[in-house]
Protein backbone atom coordinates (compact mmCIF):
# COMPACT_ATOMS: atom_id res chain seq x y z
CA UNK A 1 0.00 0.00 0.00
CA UNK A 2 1.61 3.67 -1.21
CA UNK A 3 0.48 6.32 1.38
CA UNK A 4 0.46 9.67 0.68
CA UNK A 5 0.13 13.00 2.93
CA UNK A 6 -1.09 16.14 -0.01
CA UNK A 7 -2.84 19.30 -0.01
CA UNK A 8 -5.31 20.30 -2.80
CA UNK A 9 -4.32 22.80 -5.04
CA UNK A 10 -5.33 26.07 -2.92
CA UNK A 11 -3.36 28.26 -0.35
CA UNK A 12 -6.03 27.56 2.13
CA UNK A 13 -5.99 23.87 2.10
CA UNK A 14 -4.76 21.84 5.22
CA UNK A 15 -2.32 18.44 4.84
CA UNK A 16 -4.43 15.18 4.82
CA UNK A 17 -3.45 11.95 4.11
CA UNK A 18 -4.81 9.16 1.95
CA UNK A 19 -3.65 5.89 0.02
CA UNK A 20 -2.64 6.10 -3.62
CA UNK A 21 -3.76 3.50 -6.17
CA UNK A 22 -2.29 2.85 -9.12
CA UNK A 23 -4.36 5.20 -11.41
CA UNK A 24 -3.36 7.96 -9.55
CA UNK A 25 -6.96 7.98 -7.02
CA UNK A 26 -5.60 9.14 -3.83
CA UNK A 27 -8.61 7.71 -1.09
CA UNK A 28 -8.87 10.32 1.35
CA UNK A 29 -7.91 8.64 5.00
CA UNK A 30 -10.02 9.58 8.51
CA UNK A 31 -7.14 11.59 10.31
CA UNK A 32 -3.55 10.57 10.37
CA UNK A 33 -2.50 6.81 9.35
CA UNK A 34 -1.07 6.00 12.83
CA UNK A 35 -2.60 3.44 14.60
CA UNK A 36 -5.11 2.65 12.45
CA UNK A 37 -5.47 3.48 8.35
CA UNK A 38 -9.03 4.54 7.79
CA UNK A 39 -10.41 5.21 4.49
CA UNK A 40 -12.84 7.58 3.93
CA UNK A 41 -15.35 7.93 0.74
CA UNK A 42 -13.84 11.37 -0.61
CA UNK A 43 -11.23 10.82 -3.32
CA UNK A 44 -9.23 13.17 -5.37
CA UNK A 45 -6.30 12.20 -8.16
CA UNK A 46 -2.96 13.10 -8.27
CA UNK A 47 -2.90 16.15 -10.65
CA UNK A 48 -5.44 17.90 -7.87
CA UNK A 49 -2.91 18.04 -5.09
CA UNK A 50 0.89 18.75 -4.22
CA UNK A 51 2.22 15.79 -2.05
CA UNK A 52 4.06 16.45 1.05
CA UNK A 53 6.53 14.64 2.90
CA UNK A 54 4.95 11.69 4.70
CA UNK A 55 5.78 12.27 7.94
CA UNK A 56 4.45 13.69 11.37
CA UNK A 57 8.03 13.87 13.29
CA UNK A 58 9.30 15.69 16.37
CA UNK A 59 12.88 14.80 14.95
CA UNK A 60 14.90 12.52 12.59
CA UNK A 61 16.86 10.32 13.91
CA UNK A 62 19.83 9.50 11.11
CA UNK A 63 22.66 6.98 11.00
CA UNK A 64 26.18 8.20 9.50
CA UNK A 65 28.92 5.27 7.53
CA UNK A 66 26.03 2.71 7.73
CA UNK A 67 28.05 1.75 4.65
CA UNK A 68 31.14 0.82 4.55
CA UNK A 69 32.55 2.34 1.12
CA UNK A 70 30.82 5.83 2.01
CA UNK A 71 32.93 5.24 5.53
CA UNK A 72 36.17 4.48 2.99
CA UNK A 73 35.27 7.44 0.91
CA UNK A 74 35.35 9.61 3.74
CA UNK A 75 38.15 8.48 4.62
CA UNK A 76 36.78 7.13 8.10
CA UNK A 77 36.82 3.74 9.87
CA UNK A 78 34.04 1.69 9.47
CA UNK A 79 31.97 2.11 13.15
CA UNK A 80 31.23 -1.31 14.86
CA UNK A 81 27.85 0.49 16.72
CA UNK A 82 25.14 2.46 14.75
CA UNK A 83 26.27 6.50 14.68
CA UNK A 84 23.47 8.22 15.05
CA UNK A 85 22.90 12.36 14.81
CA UNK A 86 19.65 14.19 14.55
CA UNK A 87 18.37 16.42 12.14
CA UNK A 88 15.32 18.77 13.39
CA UNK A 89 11.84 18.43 11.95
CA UNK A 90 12.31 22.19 10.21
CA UNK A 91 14.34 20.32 8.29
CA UNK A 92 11.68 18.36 6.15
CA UNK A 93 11.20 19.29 2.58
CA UNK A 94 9.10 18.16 0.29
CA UNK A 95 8.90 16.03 -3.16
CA UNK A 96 9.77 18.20 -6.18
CA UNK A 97 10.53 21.26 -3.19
CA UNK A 98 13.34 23.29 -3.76
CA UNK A 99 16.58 22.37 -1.94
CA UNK A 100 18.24 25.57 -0.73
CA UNK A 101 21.70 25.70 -1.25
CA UNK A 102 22.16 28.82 1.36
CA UNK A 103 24.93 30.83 -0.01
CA UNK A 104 27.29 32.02 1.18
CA UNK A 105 26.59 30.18 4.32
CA UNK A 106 26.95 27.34 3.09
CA UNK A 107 30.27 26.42 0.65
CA UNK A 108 29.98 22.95 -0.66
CA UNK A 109 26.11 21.13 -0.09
CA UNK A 110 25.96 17.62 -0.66
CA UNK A 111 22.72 15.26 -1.86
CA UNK A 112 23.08 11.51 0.00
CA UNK A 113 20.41 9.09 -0.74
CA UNK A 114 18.94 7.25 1.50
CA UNK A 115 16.17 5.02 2.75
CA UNK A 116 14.38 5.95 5.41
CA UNK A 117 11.45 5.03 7.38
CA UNK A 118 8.45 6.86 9.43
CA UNK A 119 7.31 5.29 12.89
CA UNK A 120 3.79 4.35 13.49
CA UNK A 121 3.60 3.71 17.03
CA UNK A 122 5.42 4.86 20.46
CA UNK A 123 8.50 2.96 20.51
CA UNK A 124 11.04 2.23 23.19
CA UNK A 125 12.81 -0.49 23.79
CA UNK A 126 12.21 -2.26 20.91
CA UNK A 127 13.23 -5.53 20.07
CA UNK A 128 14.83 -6.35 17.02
CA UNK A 129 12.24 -9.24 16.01
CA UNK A 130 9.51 -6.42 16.50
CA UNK A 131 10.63 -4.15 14.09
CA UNK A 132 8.15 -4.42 11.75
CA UNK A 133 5.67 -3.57 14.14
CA UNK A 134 6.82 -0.37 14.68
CA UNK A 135 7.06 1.12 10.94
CA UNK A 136 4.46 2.76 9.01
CA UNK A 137 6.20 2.42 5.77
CA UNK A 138 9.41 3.38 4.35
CA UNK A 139 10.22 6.33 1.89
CA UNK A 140 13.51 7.72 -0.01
CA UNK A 141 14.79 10.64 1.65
CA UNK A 142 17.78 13.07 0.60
CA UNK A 143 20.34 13.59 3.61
CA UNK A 144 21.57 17.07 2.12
CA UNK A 145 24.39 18.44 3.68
CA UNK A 146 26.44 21.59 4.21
CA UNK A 147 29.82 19.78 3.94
CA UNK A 148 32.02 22.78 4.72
CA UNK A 149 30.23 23.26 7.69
CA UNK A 150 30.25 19.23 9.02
CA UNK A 151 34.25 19.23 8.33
CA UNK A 152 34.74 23.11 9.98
CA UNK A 153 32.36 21.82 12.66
CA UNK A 154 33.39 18.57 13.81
CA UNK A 155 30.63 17.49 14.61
CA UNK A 156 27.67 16.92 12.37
CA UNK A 157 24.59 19.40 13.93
CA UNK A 158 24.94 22.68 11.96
CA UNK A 159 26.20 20.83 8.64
CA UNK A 160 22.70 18.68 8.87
CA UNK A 161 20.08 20.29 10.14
CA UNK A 162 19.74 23.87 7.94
CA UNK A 163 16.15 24.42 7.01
CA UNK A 164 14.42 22.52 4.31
CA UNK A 165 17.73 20.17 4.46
CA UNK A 166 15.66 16.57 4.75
CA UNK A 167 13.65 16.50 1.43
CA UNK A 168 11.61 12.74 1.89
CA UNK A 169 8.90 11.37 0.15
CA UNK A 170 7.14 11.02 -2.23
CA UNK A 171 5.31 7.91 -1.46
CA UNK A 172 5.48 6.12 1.71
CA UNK A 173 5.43 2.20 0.96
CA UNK A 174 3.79 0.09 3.74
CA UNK A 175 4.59 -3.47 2.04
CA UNK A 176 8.54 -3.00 1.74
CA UNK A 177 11.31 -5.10 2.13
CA UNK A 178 13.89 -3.18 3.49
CA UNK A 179 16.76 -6.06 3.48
CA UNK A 180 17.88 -6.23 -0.05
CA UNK A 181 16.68 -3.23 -2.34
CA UNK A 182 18.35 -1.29 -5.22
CA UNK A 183 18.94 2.49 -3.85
CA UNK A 184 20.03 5.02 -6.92
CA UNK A 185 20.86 8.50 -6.59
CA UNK A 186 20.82 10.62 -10.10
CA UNK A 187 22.67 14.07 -10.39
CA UNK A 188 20.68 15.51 -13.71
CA UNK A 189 20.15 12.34 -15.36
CA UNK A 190 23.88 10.86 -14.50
CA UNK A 191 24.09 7.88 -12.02
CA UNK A 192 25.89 8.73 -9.00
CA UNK A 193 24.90 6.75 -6.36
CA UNK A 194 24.17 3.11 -6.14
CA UNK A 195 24.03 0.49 -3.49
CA UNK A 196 21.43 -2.06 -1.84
CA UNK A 197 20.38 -2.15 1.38
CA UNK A 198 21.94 -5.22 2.37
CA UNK A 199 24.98 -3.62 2.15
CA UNK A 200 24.03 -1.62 5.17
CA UNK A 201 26.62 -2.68 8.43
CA UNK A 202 23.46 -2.50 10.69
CA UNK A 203 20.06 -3.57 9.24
CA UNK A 204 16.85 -1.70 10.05
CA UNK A 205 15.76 -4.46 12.63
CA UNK A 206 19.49 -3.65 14.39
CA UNK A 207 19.17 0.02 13.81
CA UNK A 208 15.31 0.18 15.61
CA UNK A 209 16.78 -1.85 18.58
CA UNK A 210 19.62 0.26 18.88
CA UNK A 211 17.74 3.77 18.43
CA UNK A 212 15.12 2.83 20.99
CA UNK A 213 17.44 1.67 23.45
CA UNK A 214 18.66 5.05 23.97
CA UNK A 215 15.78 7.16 23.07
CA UNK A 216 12.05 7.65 22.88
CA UNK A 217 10.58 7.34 18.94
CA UNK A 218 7.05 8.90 18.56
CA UNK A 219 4.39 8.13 16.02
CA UNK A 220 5.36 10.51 13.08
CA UNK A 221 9.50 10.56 13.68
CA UNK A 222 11.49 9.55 10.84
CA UNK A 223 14.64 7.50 10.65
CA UNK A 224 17.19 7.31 8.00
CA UNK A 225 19.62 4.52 6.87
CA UNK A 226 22.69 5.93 5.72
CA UNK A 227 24.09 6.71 2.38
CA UNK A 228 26.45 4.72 -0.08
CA UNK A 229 29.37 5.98 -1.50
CA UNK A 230 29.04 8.41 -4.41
CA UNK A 231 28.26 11.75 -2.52
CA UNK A 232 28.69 14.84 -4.33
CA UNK A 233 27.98 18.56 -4.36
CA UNK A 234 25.05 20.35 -5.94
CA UNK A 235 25.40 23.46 -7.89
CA UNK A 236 22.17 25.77 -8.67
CA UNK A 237 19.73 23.99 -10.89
CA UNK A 238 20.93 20.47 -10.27
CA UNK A 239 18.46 17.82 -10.93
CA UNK A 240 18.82 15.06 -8.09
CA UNK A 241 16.68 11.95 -7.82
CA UNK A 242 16.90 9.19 -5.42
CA UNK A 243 15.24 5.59 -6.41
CA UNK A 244 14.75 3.22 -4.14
CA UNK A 245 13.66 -0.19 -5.89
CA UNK A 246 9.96 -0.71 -4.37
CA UNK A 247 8.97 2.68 -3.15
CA UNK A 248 9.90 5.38 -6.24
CA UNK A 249 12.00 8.24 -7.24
CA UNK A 250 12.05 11.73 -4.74
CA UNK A 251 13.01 14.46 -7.27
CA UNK A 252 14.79 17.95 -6.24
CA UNK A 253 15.92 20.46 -7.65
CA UNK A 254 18.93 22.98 -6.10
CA UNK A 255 18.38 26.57 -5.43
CA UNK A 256 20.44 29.50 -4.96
CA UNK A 257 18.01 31.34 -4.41
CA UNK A 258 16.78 32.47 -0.95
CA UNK A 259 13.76 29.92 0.02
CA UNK A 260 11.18 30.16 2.97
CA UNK A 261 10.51 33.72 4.90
């Protein structure tokens, strides 16, 4: 099942969500998909609305070198526990948003692909034979990064977490497979990124486990899986498109420009 959070075509209308079927008829859902995924009779297609990141989060919880040639490319060790940072939830951006590039601010911004997935139910403590029972769905998200900033930094909060820095989306797949699936990052038409997800050094059932051991998920949060190796900068204009085999492509495009107010 593809869920979808939109908003019809008007400034005044307020995020819903709803399940997509393969004509494009998005089935307008009772309330939020957590907990329970009610459909209602109200229907619209996809040409009527702009889809929104499918998410409710207080935060995103990332992992950093969850593979290990993105650890060799940045010239790191490859970790033996999960590395985890957080990127705030003003960070979320939508499909086919603008990804501000914030310059000067900024110097170099990278795109990472990544999967990542959106929690459907309070979740501490989990074990790693539960994780399924704790995920909505999963969705392809774009880590972008200020990459100046991360190296001048040290540490990875400022670099991260800029506004509009998480685009996710565009679908949120509820039937996925997350152990062995094709993940493809384009940079205006050129491949630039490829791995699968069972090259990841700690699965999504380890990765849960781990997270909720030391912190609190919510319905809504997000969590994202690490990039493979192939990270790059974006210039103004750049095209970038993550695939993830199962789910679809997230399209971007980079922007100069001053974005938000």
């Amino acid at each position: 099942m593809k869920l979808v959070k939109f908003a019809l075509r008007r400034e005044d209308s307020q995020p819903r969500w709803g399940i997509l079927a393969e004509d494009g008829k998005i089935t307008a859902l009772e309330g939020t998909p957590f907990f329970a995924i009610t459909p209602t009779a109200e229907y619209f297609f996809l040409d009527e609305v702009h889809l929104l990141a499918p998410e409710e989060a207080t935060k995103i919880v990332a992992v950093g070198k969850n593979y290990a040639d993105h650890a060799k490319e940045m010239a790191s060790d490859v970790p033996t526990t999960p590395v985890l940072f957080l990127k705030p939830s003003t960070a979320v951006n939508h499909p086919d948003a603008p990804i501000p590039l914030y310059r000067p601010l900024t110097g170099r911004v990278d795109y990472e692909g990544e999967l990542a997935f959106v929690i459907s139910k309070k979740a501490r403590r989990v074990q790693a034979a539960d994780f399924a029972d704790y995920i909505l769905g999963y969705t392809c998200l774009n880590d972008v990064t200020a990459r100046a900033l991360q190296s001048f930094d040290g540490q990875w909060t400022r670099g991260k977490s800029l506004d509009l820095f998480a685009p996710m989306g565009p679908f949120l797949e509820t039937e996925f497979d997350p152990s062995d699936a094709l993940l493809e990052t384009r940079l205006n038409g050129k491949l630039v990124q490829q791995g699968r997800t069972s090259s990841m050094l700690f699965p999504v059932p380890e990765l849960l486990a781990f997270i909720t051991a030391h912190m609190t998920l919510l319905p809504g949060d997000v969590v994202t899986t690490g990039t493979p190796a192939g990270i790059g900068p974006m210039a103004d204009g750049d095209i970038v498109e993550v695939f993830i085999e199962g789910i679809g492509t997230l399209r971007n495009v980079a922007d100069s420009r001053e974005i938000g107010g």
